[in-house]
PDB file of N, CA and C in Angstrom:
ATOM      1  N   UNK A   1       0.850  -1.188   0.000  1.00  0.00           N
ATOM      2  CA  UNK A   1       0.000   0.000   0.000  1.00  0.00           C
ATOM      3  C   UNK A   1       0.886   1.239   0.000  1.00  0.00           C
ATOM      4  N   UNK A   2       0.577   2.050  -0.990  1.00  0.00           N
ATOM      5  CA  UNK A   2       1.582   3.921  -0.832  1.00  0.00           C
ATOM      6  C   UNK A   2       1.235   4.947   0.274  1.00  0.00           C
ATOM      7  N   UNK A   3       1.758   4.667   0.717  1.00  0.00           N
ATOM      8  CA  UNK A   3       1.219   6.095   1.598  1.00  0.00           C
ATOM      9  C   UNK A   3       2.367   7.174   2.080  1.00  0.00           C
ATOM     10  N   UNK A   4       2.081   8.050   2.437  1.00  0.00           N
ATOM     11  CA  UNK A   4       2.588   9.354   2.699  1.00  0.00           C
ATOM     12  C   UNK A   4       2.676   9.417   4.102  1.00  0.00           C
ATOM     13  N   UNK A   5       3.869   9.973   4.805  1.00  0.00           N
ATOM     14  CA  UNK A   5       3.602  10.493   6.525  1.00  0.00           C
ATOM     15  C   UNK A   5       4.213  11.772   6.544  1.00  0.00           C
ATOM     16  N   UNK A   6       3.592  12.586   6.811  1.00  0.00           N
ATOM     17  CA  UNK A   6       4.428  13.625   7.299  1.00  0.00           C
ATOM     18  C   UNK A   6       4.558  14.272   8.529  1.00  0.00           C
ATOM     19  N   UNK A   7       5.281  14.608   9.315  1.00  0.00           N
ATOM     20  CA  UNK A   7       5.295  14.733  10.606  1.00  0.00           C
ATOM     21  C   UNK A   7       6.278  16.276  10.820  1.00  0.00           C
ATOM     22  N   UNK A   8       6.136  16.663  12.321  1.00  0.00           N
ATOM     23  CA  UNK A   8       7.065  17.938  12.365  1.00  0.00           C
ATOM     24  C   UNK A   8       6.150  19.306  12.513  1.00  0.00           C
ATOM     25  N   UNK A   9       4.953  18.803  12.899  1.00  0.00           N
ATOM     26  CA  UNK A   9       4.546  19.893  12.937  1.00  0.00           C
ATOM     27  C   UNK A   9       4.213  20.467  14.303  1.00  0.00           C
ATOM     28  N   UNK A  10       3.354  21.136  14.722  1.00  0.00           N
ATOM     29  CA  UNK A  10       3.411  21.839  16.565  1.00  0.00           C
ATOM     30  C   UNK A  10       2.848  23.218  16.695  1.00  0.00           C
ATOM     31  N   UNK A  11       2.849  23.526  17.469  1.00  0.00           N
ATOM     32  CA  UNK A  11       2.881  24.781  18.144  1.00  0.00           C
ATOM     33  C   UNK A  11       4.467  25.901  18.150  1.00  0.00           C
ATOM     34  N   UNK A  12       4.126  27.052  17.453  1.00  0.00           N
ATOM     35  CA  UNK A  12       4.796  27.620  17.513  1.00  0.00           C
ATOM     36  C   UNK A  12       4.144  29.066  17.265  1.00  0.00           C
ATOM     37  N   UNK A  13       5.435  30.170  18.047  1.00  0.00           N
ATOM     38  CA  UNK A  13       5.056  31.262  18.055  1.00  0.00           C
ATOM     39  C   UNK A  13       5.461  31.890  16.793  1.00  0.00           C
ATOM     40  N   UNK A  14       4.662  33.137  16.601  1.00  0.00           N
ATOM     41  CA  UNK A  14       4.949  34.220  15.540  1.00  0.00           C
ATOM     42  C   UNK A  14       6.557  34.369  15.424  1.00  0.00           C
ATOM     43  N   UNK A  15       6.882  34.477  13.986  1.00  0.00           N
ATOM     44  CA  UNK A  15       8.179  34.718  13.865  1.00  0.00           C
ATOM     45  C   UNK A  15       9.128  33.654  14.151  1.00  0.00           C
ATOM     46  N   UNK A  16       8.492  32.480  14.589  1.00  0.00           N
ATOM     47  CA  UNK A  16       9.233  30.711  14.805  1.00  0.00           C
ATOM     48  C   UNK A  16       9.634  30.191  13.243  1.00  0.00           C
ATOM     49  N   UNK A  17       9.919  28.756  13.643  1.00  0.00           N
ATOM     50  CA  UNK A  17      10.450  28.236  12.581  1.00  0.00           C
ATOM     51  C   UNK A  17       9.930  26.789  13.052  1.00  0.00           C
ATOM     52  N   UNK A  18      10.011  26.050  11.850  1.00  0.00           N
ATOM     53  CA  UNK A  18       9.183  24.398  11.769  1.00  0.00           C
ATOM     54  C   UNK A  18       9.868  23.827  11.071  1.00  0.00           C
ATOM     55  N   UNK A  19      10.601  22.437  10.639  1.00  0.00           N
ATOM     56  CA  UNK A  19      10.650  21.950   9.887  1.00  0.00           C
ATOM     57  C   UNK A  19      10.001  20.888   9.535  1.00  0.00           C
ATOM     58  N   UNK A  20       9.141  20.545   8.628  1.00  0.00           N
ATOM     59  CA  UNK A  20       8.269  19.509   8.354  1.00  0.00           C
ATOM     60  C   UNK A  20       9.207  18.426   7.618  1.00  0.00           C
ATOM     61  N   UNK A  21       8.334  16.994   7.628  1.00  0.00           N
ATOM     62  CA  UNK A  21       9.207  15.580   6.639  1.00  0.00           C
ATOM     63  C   UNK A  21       8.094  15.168   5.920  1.00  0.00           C
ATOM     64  N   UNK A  22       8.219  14.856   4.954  1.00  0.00           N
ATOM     65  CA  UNK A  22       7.442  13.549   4.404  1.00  0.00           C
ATOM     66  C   UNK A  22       8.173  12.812   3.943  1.00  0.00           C
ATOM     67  N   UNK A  23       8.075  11.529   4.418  1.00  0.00           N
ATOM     68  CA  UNK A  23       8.650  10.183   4.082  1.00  0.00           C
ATOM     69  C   UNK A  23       7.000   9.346   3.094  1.00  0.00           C
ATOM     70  N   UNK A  24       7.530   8.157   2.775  1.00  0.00           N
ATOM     71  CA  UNK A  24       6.874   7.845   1.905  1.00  0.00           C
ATOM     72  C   UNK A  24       6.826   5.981   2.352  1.00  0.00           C
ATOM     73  N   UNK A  25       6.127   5.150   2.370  1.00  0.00           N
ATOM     74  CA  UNK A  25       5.918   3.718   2.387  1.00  0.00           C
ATOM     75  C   UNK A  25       5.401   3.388   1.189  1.00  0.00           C
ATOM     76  N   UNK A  26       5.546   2.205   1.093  1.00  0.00           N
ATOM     77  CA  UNK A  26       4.806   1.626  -0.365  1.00  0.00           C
ATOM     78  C   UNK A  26       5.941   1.625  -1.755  1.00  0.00           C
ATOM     79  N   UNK A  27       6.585   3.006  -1.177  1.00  0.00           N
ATOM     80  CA  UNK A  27       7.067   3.554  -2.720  1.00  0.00           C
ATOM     81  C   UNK A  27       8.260   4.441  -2.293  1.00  0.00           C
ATOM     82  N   UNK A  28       8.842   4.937  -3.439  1.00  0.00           N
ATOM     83  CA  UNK A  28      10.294   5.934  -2.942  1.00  0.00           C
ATOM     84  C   UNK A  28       9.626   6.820  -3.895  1.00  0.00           C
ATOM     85  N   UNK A  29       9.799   8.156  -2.654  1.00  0.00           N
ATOM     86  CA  UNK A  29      10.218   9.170  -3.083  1.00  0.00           C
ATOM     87  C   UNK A  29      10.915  10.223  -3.850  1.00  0.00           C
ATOM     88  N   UNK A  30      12.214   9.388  -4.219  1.00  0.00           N
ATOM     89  CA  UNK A  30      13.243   9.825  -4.974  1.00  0.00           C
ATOM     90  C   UNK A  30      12.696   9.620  -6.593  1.00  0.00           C
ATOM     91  N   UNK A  31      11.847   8.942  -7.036  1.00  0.00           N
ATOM     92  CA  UNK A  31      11.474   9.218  -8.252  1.00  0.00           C
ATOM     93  C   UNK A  31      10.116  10.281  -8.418  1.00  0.00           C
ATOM     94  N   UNK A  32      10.133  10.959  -7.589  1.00  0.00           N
ATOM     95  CA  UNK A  32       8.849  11.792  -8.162  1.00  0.00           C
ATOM     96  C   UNK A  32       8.649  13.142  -7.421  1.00  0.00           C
ATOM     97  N   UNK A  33       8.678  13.699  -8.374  1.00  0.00           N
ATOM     98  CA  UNK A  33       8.235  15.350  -8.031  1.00  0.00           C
ATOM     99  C   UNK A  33       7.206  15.246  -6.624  1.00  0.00           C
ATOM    100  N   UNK A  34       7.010  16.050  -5.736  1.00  0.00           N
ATOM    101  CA  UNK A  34       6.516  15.903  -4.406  1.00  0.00           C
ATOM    102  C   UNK A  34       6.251  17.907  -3.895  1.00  0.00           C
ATOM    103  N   UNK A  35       5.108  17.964  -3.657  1.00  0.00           N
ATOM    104  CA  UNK A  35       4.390  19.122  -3.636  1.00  0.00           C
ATOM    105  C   UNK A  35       4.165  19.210  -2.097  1.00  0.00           C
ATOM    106  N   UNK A  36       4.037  20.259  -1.349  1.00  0.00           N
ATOM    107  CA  UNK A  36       3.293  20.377   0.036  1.00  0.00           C
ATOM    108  C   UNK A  36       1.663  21.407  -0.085  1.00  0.00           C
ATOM    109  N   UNK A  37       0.738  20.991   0.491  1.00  0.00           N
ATOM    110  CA  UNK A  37      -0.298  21.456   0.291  1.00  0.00           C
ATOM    111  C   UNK A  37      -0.687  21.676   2.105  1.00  0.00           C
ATOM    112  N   UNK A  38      -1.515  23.272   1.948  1.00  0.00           N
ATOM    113  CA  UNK A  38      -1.851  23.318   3.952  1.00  0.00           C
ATOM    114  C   UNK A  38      -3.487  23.507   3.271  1.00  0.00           C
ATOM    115  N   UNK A  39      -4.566  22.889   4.317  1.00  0.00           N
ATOM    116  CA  UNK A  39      -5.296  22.941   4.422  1.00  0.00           C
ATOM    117  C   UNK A  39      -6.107  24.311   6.051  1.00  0.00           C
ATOM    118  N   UNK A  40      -6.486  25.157   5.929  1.00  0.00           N
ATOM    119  CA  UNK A  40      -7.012  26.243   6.771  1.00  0.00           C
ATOM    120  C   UNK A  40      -8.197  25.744   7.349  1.00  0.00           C
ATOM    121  N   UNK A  41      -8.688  26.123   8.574  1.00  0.00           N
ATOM    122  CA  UNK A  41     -10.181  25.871   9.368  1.00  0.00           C
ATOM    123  C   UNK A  41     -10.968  26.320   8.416  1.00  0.00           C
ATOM    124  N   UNK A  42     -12.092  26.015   7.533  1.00  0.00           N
ATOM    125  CA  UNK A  42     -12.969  26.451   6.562  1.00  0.00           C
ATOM    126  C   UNK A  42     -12.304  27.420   5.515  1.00  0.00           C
ATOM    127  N   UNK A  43     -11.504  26.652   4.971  1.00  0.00           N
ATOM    128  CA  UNK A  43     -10.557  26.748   3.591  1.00  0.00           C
ATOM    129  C   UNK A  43     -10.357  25.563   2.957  1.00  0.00           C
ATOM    130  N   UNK A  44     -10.566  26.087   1.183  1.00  0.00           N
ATOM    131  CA  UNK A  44     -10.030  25.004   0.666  1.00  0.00           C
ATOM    132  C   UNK A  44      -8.525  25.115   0.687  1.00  0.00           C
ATOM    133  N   UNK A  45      -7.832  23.538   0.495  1.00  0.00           N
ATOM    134  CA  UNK A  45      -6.615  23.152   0.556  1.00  0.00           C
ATOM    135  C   UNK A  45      -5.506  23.894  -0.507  1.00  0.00           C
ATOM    136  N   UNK A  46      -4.713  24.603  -0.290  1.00  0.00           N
ATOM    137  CA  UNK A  46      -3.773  25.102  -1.271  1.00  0.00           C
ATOM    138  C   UNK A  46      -2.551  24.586  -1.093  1.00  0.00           C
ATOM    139  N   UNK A  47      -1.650  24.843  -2.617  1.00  0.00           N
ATOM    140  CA  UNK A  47      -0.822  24.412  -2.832  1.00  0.00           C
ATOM    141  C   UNK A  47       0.752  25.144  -2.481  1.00  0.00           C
ATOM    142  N   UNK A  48       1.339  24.853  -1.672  1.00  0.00           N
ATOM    143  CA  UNK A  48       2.481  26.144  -1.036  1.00  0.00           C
ATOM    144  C   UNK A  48       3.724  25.637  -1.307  1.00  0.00           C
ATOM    145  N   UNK A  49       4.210  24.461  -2.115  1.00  0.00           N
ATOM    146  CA  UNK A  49       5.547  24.457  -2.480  1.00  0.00           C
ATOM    147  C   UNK A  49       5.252  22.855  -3.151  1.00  0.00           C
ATOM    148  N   UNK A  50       6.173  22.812  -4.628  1.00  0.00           N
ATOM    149  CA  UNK A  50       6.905  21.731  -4.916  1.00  0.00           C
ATOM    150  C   UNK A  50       8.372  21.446  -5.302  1.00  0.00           C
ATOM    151  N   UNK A  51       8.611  20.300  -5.132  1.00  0.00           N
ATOM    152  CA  UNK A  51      10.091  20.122  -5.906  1.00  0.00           C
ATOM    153  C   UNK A  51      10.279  19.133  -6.486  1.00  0.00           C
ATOM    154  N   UNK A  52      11.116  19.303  -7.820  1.00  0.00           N
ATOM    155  CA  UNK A  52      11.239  18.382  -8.835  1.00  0.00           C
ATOM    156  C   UNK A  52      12.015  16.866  -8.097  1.00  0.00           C
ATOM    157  N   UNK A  53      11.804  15.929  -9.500  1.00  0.00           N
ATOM    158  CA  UNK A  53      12.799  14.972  -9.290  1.00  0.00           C
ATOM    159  C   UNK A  53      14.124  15.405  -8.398  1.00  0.00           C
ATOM    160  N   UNK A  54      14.728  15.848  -9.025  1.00  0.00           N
ATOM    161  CA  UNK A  54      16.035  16.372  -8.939  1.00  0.00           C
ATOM    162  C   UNK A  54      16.224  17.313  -7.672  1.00  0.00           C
ATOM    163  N   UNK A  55      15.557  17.741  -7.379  1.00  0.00           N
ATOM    164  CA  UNK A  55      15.422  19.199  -6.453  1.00  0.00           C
ATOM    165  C   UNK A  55      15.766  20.599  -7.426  1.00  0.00           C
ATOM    166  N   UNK A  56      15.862  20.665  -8.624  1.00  0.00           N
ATOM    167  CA  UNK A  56      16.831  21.630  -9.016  1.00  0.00           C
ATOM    168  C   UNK A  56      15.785  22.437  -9.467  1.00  0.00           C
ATOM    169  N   UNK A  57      14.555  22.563  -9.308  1.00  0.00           N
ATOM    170  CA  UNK A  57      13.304  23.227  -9.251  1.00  0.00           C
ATOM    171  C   UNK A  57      12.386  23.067  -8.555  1.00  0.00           C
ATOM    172  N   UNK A  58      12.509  24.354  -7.741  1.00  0.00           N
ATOM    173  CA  UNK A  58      11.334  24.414  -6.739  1.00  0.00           C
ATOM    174  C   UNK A  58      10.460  25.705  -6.989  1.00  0.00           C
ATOM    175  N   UNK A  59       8.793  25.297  -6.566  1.00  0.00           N
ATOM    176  CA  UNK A  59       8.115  26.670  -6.882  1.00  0.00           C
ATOM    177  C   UNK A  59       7.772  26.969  -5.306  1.00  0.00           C
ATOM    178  N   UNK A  60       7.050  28.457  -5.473  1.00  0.00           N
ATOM    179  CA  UNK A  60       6.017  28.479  -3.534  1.00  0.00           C
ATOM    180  C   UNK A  60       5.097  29.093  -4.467  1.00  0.00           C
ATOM    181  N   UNK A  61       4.084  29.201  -3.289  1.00  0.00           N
ATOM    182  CA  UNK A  61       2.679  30.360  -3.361  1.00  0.00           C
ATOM    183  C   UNK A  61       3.566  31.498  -3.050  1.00  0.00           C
ATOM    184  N   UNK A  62       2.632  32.710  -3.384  1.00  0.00           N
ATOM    185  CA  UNK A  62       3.391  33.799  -3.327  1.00  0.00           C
ATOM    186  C   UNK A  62       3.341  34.393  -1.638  1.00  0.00           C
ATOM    187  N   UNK A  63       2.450  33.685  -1.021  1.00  0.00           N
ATOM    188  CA  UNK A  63       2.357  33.575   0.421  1.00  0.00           C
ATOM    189  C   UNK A  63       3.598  33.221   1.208  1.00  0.00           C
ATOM    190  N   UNK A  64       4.135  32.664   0.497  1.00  0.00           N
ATOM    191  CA  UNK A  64       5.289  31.921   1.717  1.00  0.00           C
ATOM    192  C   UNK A  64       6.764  32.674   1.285  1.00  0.00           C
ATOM    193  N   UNK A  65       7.128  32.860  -0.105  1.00  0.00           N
ATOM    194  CA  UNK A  65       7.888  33.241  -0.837  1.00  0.00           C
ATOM    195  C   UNK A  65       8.520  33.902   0.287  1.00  0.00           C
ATOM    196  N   UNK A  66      10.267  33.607  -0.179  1.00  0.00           N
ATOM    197  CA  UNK A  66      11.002  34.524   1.269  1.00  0.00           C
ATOM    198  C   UNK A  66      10.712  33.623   2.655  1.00  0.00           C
ATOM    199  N   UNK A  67      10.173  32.852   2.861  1.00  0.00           N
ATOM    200  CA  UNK A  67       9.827  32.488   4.221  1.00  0.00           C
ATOM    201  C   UNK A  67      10.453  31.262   4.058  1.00  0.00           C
ATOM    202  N   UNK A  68       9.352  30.327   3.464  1.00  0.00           N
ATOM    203  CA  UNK A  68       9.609  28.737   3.244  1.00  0.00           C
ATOM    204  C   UNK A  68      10.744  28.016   2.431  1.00  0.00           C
ATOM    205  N   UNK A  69      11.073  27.288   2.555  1.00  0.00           N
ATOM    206  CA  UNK A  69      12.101  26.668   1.467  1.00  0.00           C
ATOM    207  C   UNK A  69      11.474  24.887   1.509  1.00  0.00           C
ATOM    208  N   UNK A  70      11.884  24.265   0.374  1.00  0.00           N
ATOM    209  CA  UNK A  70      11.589  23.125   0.102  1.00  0.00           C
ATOM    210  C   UNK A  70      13.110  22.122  -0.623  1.00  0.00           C
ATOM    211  N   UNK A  71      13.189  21.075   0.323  1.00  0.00           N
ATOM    212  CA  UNK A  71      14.355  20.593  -0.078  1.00  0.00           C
ATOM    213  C   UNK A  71      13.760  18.732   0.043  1.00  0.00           C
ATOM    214  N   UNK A  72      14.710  18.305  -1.059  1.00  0.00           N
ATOM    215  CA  UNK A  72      14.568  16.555  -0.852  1.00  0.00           C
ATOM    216  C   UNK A  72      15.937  16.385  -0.526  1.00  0.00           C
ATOM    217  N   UNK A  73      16.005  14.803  -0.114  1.00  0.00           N
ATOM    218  CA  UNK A  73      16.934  14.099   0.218  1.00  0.00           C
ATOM    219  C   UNK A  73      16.950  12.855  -0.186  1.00  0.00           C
ATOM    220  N   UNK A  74      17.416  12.833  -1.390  1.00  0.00           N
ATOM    221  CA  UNK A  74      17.368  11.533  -2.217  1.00  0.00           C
ATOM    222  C   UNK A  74      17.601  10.478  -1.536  1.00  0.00           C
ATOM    223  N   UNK A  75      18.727  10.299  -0.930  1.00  0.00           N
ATOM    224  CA  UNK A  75      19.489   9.242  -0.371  1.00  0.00           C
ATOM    225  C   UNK A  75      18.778   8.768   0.941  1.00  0.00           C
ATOM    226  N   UNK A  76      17.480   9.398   1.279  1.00  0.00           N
ATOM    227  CA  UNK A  76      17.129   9.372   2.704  1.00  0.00           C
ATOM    228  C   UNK A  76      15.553   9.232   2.281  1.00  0.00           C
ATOM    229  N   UNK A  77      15.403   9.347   1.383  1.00  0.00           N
ATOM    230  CA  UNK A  77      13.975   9.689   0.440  1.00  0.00           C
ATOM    231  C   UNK A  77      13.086  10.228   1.340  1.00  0.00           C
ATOM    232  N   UNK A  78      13.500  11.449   1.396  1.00  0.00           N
ATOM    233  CA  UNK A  78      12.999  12.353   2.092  1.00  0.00           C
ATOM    234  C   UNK A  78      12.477  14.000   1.855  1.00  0.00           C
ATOM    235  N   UNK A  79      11.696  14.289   1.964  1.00  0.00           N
ATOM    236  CA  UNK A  79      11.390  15.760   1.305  1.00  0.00           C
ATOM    237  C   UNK A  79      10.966  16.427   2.638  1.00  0.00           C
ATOM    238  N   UNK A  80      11.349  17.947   2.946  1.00  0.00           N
ATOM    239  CA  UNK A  80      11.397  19.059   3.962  1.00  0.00           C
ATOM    240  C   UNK A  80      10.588  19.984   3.444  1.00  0.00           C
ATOM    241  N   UNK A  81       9.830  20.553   4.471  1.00  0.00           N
ATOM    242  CA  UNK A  81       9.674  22.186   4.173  1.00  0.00           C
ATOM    243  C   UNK A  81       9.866  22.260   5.299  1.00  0.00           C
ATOM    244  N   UNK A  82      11.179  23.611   5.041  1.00  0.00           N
ATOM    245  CA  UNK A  82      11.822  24.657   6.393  1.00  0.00           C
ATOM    246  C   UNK A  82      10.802  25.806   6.439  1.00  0.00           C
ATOM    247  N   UNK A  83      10.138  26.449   7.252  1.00  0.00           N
ATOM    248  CA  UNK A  83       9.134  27.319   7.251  1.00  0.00           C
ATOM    249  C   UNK A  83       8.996  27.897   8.859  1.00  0.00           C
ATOM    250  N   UNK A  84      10.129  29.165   8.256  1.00  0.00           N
ATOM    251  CA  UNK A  84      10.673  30.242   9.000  1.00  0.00           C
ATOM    252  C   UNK A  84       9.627  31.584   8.881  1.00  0.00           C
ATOM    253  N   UNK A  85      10.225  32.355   9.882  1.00  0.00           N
ATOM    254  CA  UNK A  85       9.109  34.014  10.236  1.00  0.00           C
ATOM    255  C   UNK A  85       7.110  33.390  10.062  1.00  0.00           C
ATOM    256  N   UNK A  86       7.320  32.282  10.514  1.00  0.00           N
ATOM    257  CA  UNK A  86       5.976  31.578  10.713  1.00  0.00           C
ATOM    258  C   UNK A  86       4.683  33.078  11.000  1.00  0.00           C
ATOM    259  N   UNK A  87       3.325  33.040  10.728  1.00  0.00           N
ATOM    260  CA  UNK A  87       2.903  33.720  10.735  1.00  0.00           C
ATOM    261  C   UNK A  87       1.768  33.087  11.388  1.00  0.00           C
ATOM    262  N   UNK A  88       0.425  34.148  12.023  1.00  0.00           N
ATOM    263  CA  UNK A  88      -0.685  33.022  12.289  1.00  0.00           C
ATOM    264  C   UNK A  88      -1.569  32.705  11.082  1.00  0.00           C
ATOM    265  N   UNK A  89      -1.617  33.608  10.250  1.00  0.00           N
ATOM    266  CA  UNK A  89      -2.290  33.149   8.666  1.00  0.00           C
ATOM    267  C   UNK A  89      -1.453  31.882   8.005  1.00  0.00           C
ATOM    268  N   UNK A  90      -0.422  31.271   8.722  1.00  0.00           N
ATOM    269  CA  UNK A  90       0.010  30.016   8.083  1.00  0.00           C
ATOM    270  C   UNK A  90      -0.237  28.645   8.709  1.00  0.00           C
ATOM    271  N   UNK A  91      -1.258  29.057  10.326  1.00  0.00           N
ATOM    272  CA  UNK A  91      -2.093  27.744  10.630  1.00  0.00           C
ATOM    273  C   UNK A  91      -2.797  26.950   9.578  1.00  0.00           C
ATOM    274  N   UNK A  92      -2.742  25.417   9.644  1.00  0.00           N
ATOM    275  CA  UNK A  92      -3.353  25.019   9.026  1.00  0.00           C
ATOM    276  C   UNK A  92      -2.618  23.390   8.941  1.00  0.00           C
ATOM    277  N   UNK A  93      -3.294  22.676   8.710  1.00  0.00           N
ATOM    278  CA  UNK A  93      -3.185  21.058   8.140  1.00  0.00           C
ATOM    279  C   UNK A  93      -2.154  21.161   7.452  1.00  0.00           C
ATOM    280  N   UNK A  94      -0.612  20.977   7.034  1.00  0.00           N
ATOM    281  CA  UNK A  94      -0.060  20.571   5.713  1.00  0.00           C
ATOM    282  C   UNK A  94       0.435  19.393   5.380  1.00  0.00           C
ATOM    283  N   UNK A  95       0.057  19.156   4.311  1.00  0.00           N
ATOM    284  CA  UNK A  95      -0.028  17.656   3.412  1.00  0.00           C
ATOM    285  C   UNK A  95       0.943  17.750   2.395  1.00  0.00           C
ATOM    286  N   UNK A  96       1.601  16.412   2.595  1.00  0.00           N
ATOM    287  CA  UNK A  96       2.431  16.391   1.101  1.00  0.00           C
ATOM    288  C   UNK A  96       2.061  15.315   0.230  1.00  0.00           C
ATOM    289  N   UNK A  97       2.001  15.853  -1.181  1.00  0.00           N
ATOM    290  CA  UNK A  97       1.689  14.971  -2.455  1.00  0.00           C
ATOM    291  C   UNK A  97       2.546  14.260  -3.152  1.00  0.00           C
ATOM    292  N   UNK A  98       2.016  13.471  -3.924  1.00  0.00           N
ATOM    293  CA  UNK A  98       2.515  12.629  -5.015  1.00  0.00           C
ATOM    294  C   UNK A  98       1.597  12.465  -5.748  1.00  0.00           C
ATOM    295  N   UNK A  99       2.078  12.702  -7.173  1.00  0.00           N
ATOM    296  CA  UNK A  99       1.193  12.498  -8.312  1.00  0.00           C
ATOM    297  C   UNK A  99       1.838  11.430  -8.971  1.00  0.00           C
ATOM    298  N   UNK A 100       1.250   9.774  -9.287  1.00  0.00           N
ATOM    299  CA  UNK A 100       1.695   9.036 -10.070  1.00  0.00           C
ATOM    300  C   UNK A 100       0.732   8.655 -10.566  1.00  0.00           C
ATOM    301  N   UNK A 101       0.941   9.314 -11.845  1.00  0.00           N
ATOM    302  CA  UNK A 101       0.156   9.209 -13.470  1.00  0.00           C
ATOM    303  C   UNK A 101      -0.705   9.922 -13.441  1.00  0.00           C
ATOM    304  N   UNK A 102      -2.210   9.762 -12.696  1.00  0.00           N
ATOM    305  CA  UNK A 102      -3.148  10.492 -12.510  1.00  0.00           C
ATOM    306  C   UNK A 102      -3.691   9.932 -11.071  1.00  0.00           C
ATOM    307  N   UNK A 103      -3.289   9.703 -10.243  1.00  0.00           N
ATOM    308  CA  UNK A 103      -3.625   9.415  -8.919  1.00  0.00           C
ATOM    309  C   UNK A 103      -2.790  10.570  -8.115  1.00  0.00           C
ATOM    310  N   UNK A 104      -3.386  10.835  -7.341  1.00  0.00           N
ATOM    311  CA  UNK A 104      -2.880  11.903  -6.098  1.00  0.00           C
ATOM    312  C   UNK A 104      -2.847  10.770  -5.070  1.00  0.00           C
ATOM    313  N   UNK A 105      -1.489  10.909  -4.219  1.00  0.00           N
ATOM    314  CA  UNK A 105      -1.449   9.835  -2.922  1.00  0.00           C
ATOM    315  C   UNK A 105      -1.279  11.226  -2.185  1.00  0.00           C
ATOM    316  N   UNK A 106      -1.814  11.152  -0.636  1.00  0.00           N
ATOM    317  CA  UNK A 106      -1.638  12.430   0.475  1.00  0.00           C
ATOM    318  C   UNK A 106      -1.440  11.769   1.695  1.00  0.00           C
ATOM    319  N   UNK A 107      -1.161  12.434   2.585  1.00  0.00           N
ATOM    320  CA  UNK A 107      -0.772  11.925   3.633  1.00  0.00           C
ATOM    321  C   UNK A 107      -1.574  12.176   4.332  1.00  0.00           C
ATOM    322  N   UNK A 108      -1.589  11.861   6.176  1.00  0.00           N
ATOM    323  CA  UNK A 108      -2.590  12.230   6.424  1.00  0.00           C
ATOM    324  C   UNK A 108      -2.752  13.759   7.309  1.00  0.00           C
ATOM    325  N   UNK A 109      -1.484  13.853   7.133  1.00  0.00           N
ATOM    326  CA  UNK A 109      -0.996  15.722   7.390  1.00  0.00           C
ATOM    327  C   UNK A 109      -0.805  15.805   8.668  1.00  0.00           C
ATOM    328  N   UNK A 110      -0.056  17.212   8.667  1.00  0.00           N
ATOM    329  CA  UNK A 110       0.215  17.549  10.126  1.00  0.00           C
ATOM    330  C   UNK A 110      -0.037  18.451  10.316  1.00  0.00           C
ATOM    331  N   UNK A 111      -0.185  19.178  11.525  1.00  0.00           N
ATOM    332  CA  UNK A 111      -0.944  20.474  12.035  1.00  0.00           C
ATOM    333  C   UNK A 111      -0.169  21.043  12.755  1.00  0.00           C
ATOM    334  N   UNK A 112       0.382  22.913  11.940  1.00  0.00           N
ATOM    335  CA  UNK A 112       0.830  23.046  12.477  1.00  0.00           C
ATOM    336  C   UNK A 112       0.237  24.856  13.261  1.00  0.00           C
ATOM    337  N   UNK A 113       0.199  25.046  14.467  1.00  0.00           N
ATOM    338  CA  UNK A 113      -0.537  25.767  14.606  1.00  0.00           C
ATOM    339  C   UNK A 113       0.470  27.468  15.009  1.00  0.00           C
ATOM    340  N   UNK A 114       0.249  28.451  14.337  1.00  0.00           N
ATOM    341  CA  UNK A 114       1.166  29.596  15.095  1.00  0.00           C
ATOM    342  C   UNK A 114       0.252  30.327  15.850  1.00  0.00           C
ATOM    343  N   UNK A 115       0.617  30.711  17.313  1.00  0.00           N
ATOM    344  CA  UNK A 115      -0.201  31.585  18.102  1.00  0.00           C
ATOM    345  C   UNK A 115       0.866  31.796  19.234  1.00  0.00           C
ATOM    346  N   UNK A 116       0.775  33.601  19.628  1.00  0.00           N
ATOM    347  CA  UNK A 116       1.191  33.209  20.970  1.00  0.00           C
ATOM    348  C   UNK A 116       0.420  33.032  22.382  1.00  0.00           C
TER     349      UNK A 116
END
């Protein structure tokens, strides 16, 4: 079975820092482009960073831009989002994807909440 975990998430104050993981079962990571998506309390789910195969292209929302960074770790098949100057408009569920072929696999997310 494929599934997704991502973990790393918590409580943190304004202006904190998080680093999130998604690891992967079923399947490796290292062959496939891998996206992070946060879900908000009565919001639909958006899309706030991916990175290629390779890592050698990464996009954000224009929300995070300057803040977040997104890195893999081939050898560890592992994918990060570092997500620094945390804000409270960046509470929310975040999920990381995989698209193979036309299936979306998600995880079952982590929550990470900013408040002081």
């Amino acid at each position: 079975q494929l599934q997704l975990v991502e973990s790393g998430g918590g409580l943190v104050q304004p202006g904190g820092s998080l680093r999130l993981s998604c690891a992967a079962s079923g399947f490796t990571l290292d062959y496939f482009a891998v996206g992070w998506f946060r879900q908000a309390p009565g919001k639909e789910r958006e899309g706030v960073s991916c990175i290629s195969v390779s890592g050698g292209s990464k996009n954000y929302a224009d929300s995070v831009k300057g803040r977040f960074a997104i890195s893999r770790d081939n050898a560890k098949k592992m994918v990060y989002l570092q997500m620094n100057s945390l804000k409270p408009e960046d509470t929310a569920v975040y999920y990381c994807n995989v698209r193979i072929f036309t299936r979306d696999f998600w995880g079952q997310g982590t929550l990470v909440t900013v408040s002081s």
